[in-house]
PDB file of N, CA and C in Angstrom:
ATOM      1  N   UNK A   1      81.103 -29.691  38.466  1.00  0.00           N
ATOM      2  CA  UNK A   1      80.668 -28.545  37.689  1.00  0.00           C
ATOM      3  C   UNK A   1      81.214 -28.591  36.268  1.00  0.00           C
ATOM      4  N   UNK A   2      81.970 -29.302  36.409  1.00  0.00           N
ATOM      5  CA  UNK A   2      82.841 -29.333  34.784  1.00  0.00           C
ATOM      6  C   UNK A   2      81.928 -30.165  33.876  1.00  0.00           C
ATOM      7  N   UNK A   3      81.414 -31.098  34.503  1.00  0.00           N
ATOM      8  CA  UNK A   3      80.339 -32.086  33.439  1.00  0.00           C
ATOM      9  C   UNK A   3      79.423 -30.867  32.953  1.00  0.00           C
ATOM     10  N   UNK A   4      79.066 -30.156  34.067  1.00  0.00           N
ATOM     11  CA  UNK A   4      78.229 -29.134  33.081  1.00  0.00           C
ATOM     12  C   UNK A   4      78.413 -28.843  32.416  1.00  0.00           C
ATOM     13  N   UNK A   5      79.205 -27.961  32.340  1.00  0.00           N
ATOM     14  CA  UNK A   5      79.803 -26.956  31.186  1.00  0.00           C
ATOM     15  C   UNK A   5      80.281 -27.995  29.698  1.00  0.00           C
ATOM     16  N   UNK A   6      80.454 -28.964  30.237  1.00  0.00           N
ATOM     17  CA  UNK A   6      81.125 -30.090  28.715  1.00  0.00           C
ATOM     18  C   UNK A   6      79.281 -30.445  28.322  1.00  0.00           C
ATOM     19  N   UNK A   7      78.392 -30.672  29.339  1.00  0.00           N
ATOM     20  CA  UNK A   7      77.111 -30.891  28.607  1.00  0.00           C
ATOM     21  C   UNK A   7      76.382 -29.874  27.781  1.00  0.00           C
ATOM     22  N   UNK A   8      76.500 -28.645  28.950  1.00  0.00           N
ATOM     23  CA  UNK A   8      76.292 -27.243  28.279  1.00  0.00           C
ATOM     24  C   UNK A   8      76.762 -27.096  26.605  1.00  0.00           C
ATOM     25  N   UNK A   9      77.989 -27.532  26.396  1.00  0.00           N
ATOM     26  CA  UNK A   9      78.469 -27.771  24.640  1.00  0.00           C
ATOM     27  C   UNK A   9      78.027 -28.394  24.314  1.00  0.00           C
ATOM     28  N   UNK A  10      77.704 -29.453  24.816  1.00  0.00           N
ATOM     29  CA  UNK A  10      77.141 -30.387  23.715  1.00  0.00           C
ATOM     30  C   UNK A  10      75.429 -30.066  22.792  1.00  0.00           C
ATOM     31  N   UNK A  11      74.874 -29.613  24.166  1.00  0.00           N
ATOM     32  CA  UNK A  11      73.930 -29.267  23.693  1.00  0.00           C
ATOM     33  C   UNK A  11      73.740 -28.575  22.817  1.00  0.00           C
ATOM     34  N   UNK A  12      74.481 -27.153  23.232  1.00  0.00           N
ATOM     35  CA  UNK A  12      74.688 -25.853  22.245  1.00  0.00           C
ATOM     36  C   UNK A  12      75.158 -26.085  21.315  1.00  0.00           C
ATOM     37  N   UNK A  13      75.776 -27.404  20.860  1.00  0.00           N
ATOM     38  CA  UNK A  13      76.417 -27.592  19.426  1.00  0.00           C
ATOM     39  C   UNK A  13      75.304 -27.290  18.085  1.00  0.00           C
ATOM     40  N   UNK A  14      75.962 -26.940  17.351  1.00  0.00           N
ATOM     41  CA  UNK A  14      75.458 -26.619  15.931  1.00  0.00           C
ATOM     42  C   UNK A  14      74.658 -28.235  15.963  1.00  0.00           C
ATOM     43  N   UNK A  15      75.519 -28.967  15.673  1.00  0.00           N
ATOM     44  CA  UNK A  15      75.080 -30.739  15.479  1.00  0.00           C
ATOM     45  C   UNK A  15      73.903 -31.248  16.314  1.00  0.00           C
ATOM     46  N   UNK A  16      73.568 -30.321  17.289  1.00  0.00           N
ATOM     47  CA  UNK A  16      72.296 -31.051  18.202  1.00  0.00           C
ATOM     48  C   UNK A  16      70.932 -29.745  18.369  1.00  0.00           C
ATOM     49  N   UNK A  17      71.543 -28.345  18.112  1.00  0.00           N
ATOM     50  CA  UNK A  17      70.742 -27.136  18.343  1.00  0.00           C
ATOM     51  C   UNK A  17      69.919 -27.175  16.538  1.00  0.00           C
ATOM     52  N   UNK A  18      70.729 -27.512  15.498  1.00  0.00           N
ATOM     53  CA  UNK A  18      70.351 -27.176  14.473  1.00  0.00           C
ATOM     54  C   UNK A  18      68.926 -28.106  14.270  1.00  0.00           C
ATOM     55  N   UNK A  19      69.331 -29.761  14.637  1.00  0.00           N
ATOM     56  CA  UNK A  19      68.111 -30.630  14.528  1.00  0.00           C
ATOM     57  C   UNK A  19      66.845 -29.924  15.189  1.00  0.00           C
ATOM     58  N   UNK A  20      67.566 -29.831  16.002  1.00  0.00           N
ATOM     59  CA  UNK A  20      66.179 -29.229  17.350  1.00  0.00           C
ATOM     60  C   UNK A  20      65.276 -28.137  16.775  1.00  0.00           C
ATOM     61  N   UNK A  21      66.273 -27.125  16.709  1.00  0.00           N
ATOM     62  CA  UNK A  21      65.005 -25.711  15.490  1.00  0.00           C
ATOM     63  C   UNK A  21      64.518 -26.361  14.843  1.00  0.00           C
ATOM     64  N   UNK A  22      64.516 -27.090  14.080  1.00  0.00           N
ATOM     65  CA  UNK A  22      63.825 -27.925  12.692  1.00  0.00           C
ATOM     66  C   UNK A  22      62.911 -28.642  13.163  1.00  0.00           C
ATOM     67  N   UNK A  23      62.883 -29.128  13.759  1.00  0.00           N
ATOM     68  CA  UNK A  23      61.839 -30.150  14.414  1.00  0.00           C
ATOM     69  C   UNK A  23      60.881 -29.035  15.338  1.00  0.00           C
ATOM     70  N   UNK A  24      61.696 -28.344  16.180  1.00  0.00           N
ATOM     71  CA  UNK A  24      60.503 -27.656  16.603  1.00  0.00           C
ATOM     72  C   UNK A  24      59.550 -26.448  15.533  1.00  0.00           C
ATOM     73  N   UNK A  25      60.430 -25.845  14.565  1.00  0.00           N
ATOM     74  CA  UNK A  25      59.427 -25.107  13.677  1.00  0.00           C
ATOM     75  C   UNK A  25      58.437 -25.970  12.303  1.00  0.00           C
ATOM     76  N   UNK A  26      59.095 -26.825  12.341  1.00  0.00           N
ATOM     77  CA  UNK A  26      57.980 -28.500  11.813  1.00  0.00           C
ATOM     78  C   UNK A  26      56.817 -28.429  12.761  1.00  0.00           C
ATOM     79  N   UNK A  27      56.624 -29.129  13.959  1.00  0.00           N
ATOM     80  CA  UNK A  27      56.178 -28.350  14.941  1.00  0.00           C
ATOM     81  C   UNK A  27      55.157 -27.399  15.499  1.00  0.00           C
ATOM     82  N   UNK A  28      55.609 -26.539  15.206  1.00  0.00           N
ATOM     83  CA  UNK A  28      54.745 -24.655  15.248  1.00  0.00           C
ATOM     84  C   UNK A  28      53.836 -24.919  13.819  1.00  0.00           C
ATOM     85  N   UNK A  29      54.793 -25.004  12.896  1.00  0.00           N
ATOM     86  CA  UNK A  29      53.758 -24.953  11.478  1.00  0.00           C
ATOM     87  C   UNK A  29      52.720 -25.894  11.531  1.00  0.00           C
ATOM     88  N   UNK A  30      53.091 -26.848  12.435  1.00  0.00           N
ATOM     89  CA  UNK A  30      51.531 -28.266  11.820  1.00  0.00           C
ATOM     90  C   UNK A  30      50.364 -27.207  12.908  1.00  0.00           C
ATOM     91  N   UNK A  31      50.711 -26.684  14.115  1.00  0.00           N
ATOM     92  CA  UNK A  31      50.053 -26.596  15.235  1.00  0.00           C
ATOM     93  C   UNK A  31      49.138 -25.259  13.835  1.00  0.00           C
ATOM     94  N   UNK A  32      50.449 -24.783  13.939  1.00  0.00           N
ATOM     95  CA  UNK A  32      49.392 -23.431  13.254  1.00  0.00           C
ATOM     96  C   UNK A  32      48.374 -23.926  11.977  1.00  0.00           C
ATOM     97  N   UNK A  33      48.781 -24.789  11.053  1.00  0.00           N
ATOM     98  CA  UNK A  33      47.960 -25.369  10.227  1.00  0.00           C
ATOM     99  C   UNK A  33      46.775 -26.053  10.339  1.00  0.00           C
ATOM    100  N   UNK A  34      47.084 -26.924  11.979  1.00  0.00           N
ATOM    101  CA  UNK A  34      46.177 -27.534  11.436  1.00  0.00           C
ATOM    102  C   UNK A  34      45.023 -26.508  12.775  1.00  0.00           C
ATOM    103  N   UNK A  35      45.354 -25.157  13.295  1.00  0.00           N
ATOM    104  CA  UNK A  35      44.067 -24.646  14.033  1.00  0.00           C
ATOM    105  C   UNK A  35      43.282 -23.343  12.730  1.00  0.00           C
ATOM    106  N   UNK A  36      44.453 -23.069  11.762  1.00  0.00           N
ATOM    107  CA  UNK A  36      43.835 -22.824  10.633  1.00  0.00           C
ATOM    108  C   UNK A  36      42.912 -22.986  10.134  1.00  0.00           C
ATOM    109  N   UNK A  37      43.397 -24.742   9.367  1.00  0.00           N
ATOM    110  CA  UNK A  37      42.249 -25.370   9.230  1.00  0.00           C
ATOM    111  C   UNK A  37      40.790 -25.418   9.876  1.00  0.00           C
ATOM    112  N   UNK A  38      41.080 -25.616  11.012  1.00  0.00           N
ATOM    113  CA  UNK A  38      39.788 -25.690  11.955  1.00  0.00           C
ATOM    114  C   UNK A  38      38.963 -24.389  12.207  1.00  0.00           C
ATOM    115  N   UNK A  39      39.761 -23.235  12.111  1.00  0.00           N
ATOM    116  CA  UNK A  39      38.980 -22.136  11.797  1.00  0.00           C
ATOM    117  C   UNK A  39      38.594 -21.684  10.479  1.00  0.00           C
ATOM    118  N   UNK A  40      38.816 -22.371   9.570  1.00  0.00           N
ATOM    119  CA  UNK A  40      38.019 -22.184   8.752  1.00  0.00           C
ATOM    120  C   UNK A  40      36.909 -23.242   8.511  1.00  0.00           C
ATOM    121  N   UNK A  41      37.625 -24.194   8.935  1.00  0.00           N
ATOM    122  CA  UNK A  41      35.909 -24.691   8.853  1.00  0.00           C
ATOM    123  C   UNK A  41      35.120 -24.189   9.858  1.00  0.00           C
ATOM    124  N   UNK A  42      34.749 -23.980  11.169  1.00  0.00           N
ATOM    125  CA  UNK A  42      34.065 -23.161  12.460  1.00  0.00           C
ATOM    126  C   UNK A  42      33.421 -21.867  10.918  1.00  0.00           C
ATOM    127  N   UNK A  43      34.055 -21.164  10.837  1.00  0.00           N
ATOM    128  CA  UNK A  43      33.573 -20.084  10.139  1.00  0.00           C
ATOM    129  C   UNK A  43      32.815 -20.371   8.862  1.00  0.00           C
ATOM    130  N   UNK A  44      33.275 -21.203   8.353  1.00  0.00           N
ATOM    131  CA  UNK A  44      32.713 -21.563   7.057  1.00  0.00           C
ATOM    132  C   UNK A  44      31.240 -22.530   7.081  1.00  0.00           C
ATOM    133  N   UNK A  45      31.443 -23.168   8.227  1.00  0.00           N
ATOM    134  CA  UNK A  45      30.301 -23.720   8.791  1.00  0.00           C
ATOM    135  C   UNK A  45      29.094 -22.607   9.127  1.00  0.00           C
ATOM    136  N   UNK A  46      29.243 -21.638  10.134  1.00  0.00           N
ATOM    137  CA  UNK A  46      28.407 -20.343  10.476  1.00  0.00           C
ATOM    138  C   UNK A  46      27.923 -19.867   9.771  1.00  0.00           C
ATOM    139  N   UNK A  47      29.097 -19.249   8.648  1.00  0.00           N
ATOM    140  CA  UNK A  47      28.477 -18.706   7.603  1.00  0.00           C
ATOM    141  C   UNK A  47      27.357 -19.185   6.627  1.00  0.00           C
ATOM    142  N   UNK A  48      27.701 -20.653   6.382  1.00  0.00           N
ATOM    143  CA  UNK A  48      26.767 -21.524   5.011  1.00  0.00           C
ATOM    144  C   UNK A  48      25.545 -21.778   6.154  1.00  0.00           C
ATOM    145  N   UNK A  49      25.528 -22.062   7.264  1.00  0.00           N
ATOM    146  CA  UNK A  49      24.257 -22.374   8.027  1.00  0.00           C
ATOM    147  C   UNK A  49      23.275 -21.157   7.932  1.00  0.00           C
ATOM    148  N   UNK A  50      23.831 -19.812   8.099  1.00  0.00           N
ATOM    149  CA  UNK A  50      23.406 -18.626   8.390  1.00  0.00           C
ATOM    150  C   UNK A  50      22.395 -18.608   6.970  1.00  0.00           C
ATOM    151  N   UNK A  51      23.334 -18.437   6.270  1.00  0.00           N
ATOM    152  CA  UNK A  51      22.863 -18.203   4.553  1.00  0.00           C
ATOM    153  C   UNK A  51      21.608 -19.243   3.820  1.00  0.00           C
ATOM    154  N   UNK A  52      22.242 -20.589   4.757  1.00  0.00           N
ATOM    155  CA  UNK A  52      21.111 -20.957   4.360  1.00  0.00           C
ATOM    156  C   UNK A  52      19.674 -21.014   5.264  1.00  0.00           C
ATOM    157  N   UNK A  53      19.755 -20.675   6.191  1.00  0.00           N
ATOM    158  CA  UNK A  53      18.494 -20.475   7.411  1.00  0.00           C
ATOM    159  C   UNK A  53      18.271 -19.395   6.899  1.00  0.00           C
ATOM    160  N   UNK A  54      18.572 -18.177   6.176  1.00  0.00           N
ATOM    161  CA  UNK A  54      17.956 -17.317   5.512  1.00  0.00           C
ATOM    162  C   UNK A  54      17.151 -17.307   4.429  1.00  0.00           C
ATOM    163  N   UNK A  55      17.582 -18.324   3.168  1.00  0.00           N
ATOM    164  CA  UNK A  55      16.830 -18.768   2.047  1.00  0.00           C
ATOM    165  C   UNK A  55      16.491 -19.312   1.517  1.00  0.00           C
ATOM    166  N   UNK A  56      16.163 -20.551   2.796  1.00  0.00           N
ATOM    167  CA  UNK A  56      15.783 -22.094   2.190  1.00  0.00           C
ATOM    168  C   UNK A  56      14.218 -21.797   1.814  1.00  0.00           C
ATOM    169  N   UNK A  57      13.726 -20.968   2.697  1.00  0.00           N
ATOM    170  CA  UNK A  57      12.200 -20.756   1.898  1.00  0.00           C
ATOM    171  C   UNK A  57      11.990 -20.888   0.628  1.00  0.00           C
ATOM    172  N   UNK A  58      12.932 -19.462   0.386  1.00  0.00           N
ATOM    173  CA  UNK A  58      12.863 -19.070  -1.503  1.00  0.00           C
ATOM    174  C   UNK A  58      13.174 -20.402  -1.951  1.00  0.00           C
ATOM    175  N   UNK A  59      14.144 -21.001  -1.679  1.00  0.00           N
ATOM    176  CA  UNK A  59      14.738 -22.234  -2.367  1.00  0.00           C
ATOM    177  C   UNK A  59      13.414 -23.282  -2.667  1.00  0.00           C
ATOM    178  N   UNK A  60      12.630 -23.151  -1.421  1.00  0.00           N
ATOM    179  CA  UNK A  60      11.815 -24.401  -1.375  1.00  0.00           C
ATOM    180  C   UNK A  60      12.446 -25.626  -1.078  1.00  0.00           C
ATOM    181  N   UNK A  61      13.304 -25.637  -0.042  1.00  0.00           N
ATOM    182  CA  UNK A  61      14.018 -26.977   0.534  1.00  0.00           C
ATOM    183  C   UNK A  61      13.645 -26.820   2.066  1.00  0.00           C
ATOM    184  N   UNK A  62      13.323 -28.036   2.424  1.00  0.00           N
ATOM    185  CA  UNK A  62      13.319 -28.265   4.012  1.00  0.00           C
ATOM    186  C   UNK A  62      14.088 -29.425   4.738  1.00  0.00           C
ATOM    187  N   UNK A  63      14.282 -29.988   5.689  1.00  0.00           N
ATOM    188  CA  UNK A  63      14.621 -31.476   6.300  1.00  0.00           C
ATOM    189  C   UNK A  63      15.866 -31.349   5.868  1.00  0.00           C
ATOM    190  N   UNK A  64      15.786 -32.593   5.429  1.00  0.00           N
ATOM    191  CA  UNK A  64      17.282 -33.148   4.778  1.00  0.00           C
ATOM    192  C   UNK A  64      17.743 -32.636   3.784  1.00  0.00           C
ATOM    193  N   UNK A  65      17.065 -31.694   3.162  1.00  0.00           N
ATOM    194  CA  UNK A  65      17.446 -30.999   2.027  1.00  0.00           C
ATOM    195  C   UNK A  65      18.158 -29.954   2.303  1.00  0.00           C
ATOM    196  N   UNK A  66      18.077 -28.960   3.348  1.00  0.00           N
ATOM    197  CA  UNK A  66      19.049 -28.197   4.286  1.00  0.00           C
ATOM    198  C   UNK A  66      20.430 -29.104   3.651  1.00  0.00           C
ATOM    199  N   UNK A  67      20.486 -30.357   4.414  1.00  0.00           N
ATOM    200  CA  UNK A  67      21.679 -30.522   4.987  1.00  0.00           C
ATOM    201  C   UNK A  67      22.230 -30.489   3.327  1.00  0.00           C
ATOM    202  N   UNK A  68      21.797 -31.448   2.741  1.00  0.00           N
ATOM    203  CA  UNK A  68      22.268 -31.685   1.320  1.00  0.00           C
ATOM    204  C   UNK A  68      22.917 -30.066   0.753  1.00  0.00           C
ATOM    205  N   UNK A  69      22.034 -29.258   0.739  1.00  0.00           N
ATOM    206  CA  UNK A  69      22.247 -27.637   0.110  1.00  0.00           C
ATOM    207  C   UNK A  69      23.500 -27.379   1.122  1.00  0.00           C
ATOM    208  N   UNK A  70      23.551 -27.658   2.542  1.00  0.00           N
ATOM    209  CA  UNK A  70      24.785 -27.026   3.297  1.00  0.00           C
ATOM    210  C   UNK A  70      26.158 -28.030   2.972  1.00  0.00           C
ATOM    211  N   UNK A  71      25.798 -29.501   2.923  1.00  0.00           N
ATOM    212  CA  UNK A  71      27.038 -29.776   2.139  1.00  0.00           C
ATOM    213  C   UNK A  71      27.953 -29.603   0.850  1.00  0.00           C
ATOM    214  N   UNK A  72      26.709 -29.111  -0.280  1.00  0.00           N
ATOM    215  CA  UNK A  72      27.018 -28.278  -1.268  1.00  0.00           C
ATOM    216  C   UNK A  72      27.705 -27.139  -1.511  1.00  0.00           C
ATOM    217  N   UNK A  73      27.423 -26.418  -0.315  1.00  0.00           N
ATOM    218  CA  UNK A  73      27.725 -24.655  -0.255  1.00  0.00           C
ATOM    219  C   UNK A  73      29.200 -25.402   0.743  1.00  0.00           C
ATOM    220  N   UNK A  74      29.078 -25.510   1.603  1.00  0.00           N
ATOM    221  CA  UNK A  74      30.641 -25.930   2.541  1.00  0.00           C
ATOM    222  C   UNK A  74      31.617 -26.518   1.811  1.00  0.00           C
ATOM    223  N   UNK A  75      31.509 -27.578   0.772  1.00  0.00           N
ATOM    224  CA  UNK A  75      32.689 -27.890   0.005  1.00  0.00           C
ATOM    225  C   UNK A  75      33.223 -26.809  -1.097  1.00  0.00           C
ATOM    226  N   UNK A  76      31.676 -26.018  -1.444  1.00  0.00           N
ATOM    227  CA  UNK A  76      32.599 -25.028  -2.661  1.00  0.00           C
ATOM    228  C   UNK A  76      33.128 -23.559  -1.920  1.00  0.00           C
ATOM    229  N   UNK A  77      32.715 -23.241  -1.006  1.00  0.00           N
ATOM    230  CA  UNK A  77      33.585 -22.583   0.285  1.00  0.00           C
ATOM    231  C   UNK A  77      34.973 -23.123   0.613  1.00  0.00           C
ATOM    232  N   UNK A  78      34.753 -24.091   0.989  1.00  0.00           N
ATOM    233  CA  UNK A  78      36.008 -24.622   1.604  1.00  0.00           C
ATOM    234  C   UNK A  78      36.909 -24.967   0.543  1.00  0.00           C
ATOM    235  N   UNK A  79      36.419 -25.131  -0.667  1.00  0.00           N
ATOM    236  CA  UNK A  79      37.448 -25.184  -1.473  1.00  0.00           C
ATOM    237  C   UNK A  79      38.001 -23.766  -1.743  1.00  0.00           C
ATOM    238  N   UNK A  80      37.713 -22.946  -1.737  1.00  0.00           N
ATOM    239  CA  UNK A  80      37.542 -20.936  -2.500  1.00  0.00           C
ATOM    240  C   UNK A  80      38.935 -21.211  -1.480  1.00  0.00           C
ATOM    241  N   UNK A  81      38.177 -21.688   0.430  1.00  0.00           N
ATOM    242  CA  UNK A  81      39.800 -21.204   1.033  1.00  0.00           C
ATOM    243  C   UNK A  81      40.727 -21.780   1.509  1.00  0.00           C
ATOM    244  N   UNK A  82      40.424 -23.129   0.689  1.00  0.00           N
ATOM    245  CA  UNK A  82      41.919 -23.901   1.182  1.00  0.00           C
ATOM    246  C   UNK A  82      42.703 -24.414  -0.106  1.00  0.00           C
ATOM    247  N   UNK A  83      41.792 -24.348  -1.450  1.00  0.00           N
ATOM    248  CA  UNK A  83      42.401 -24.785  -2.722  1.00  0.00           C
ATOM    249  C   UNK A  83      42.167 -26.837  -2.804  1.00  0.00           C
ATOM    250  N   UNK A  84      41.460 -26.820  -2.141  1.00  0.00           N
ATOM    251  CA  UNK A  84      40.877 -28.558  -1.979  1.00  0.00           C
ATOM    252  C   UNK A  84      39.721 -28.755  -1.782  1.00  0.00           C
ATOM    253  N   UNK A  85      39.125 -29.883  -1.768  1.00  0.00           N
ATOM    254  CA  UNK A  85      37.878 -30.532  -1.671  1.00  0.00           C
ATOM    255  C   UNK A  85      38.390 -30.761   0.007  1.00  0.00           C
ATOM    256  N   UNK A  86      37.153 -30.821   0.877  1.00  0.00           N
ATOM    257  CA  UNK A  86      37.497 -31.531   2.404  1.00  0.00           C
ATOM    258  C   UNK A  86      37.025 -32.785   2.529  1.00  0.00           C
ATOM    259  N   UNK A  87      38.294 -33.530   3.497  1.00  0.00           N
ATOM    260  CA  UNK A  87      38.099 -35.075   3.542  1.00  0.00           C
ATOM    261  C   UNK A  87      37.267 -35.073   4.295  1.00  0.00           C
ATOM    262  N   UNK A  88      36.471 -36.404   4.667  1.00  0.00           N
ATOM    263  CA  UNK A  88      35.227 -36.936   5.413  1.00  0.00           C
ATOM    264  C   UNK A  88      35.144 -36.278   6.347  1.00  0.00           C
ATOM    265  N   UNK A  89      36.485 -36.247   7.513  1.00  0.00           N
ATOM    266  CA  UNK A  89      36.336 -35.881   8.310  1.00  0.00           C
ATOM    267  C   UNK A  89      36.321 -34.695   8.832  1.00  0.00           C
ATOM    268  N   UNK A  90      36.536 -33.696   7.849  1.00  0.00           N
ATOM    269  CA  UNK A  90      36.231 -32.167   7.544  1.00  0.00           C
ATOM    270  C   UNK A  90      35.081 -31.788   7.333  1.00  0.00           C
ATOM    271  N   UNK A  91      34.210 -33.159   6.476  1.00  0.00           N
ATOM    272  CA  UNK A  91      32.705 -32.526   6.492  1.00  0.00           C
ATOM    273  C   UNK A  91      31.893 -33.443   7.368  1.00  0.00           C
ATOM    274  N   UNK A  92      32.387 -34.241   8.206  1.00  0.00           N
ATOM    275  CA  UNK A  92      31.878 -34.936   9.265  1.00  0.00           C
ATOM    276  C   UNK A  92      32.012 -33.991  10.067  1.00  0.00           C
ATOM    277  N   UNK A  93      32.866 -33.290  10.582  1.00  0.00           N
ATOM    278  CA  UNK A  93      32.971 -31.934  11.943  1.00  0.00           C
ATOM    279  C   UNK A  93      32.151 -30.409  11.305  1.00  0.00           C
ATOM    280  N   UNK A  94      32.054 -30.531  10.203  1.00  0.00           N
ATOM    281  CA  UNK A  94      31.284 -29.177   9.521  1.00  0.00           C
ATOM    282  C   UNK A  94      29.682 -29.576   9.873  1.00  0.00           C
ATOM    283  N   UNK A  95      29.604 -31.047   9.868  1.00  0.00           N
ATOM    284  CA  UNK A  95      28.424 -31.121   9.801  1.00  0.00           C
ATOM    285  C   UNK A  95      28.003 -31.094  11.186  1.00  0.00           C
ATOM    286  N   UNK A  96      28.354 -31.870  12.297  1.00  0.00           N
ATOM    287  CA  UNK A  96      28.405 -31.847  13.828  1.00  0.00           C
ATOM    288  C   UNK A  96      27.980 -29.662  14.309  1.00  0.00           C
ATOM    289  N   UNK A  97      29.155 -29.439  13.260  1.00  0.00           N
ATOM    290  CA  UNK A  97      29.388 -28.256  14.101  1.00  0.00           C
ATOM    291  C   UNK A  97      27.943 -26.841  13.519  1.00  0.00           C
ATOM    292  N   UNK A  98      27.530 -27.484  12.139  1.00  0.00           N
ATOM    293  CA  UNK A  98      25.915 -26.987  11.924  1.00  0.00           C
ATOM    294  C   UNK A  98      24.885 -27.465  12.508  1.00  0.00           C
ATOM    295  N   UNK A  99      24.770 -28.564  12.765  1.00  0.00           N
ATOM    296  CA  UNK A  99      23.674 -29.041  13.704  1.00  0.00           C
ATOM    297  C   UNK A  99      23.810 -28.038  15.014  1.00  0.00           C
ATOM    298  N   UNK A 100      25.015 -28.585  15.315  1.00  0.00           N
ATOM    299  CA  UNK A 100      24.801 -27.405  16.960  1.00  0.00           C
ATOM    300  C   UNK A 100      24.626 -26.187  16.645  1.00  0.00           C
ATOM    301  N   UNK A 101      24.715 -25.525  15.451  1.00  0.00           N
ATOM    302  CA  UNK A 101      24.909 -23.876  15.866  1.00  0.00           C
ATOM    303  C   UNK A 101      23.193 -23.835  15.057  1.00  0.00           C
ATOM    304  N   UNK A 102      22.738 -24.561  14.276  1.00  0.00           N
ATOM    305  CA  UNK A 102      21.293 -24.570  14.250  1.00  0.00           C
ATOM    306  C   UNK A 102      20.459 -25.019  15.365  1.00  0.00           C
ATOM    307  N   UNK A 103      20.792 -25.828  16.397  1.00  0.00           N
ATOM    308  CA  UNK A 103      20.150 -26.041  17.748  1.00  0.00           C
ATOM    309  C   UNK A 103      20.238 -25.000  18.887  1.00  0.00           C
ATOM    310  N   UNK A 104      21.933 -24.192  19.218  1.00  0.00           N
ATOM    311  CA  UNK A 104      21.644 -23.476  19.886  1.00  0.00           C
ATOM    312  C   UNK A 104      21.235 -22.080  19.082  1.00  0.00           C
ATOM    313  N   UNK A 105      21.269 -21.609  18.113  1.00  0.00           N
ATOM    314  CA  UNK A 105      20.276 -20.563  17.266  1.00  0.00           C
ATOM    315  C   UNK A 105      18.857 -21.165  17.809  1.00  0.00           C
ATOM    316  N   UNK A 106      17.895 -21.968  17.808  1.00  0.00           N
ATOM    317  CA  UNK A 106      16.547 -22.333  18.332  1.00  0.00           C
ATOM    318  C   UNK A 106      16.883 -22.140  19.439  1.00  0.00           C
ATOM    319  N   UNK A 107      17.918 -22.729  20.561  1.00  0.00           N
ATOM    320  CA  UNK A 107      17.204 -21.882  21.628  1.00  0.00           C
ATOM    321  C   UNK A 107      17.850 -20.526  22.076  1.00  0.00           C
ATOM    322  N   UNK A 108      18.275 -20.253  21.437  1.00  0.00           N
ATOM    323  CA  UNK A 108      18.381 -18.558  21.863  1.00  0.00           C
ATOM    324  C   UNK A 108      19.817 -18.447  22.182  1.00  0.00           C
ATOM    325  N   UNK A 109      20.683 -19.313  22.208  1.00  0.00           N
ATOM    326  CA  UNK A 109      22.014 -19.322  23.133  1.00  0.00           C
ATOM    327  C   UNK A 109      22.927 -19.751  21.850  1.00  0.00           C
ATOM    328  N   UNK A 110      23.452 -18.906  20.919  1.00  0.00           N
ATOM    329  CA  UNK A 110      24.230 -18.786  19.391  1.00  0.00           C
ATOM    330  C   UNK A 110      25.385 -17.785  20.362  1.00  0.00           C
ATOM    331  N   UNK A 111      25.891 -16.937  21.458  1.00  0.00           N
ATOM    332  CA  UNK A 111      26.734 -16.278  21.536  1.00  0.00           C
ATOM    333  C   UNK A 111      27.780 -17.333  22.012  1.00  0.00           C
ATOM    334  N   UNK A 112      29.323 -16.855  21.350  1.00  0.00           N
ATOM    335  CA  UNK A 112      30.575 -17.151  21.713  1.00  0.00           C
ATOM    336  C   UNK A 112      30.985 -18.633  20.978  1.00  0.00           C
ATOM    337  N   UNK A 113      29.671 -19.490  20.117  1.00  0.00           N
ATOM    338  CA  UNK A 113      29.828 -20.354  18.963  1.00  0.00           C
ATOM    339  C   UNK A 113      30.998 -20.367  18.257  1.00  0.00           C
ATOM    340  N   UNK A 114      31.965 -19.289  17.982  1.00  0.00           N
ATOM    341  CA  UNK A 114      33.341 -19.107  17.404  1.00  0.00           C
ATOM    342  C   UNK A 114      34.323 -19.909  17.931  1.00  0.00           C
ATOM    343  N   UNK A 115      33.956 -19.824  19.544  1.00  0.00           N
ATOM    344  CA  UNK A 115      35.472 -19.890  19.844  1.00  0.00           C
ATOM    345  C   UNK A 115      34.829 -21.582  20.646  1.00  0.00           C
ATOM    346  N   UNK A 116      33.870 -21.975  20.556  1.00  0.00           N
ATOM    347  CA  UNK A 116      34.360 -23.313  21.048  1.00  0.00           C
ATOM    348  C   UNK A 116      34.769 -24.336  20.328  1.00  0.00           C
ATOM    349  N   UNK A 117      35.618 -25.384  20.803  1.00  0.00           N
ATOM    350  CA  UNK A 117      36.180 -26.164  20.656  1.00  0.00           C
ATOM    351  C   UNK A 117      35.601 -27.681  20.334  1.00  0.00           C
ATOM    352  N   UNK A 118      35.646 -28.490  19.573  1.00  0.00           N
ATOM    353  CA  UNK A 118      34.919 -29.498  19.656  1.00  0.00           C
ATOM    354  C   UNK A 118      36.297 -30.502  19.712  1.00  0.00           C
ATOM    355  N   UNK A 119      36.553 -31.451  20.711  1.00  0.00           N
ATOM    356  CA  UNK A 119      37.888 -32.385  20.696  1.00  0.00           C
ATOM    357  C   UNK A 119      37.972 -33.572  19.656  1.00  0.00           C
TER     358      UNK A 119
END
């Protein structure tokens, strides 16, 4: 029982507890950053799809021109809320994640789009 209690210190030492907080709130912050991130793009995606399935008429754009106008509107969004341009792979998942919410909008099944997850 005595090894315990001498491990029990060691652990609890300033010298081994202090690393540990640090590393674990390093940690918490990336987790929280980087689902941040990802909710704003999810949202920022919805939104520029929405906006533009509303006024591509007026615009006079169709096809591929959508996408072009939604990559336009998503980078100057995404810049307003992160203070950056997004790397490839920010507008590679923006783009994944408009296709689907313009496919299930056609067929009728757009509820709970917020909260899924793409891995």
């Amino acid at each position: 029982m005595r090894w315990l209690r001498v491990l029990w210190n060691v652990i609890t030492s300033e010298s081994v507890m202090e690393p540990l907080i640090v590393i674990l709130l390093g940690y918490a912050l990336q987790v929280y950053q980087r689902n941040r991130k990802y909710q704003i793009i999810v949202d920022t995606t919805v939104d520029v799809v929405d906006y533009i399935e509303e006024h591509y008429k007026e615009w006079g754009i169709q096809g591929s021109e959508k996408m072009e106008k939604f990559i336009q509107l998503f980078t100057e969004e995404y810049k307003k809320a992160t203070g950056r341009l997004p790397k490839e792979g920010e507008l590679q998942t923006a783009r994944l994640r408009a296709e689907a919410h313009v496919q299930r909008t056609r067929r009728g099944d757009s509820g709970n789009y917020r909260i899924r997850r793409i891995a």
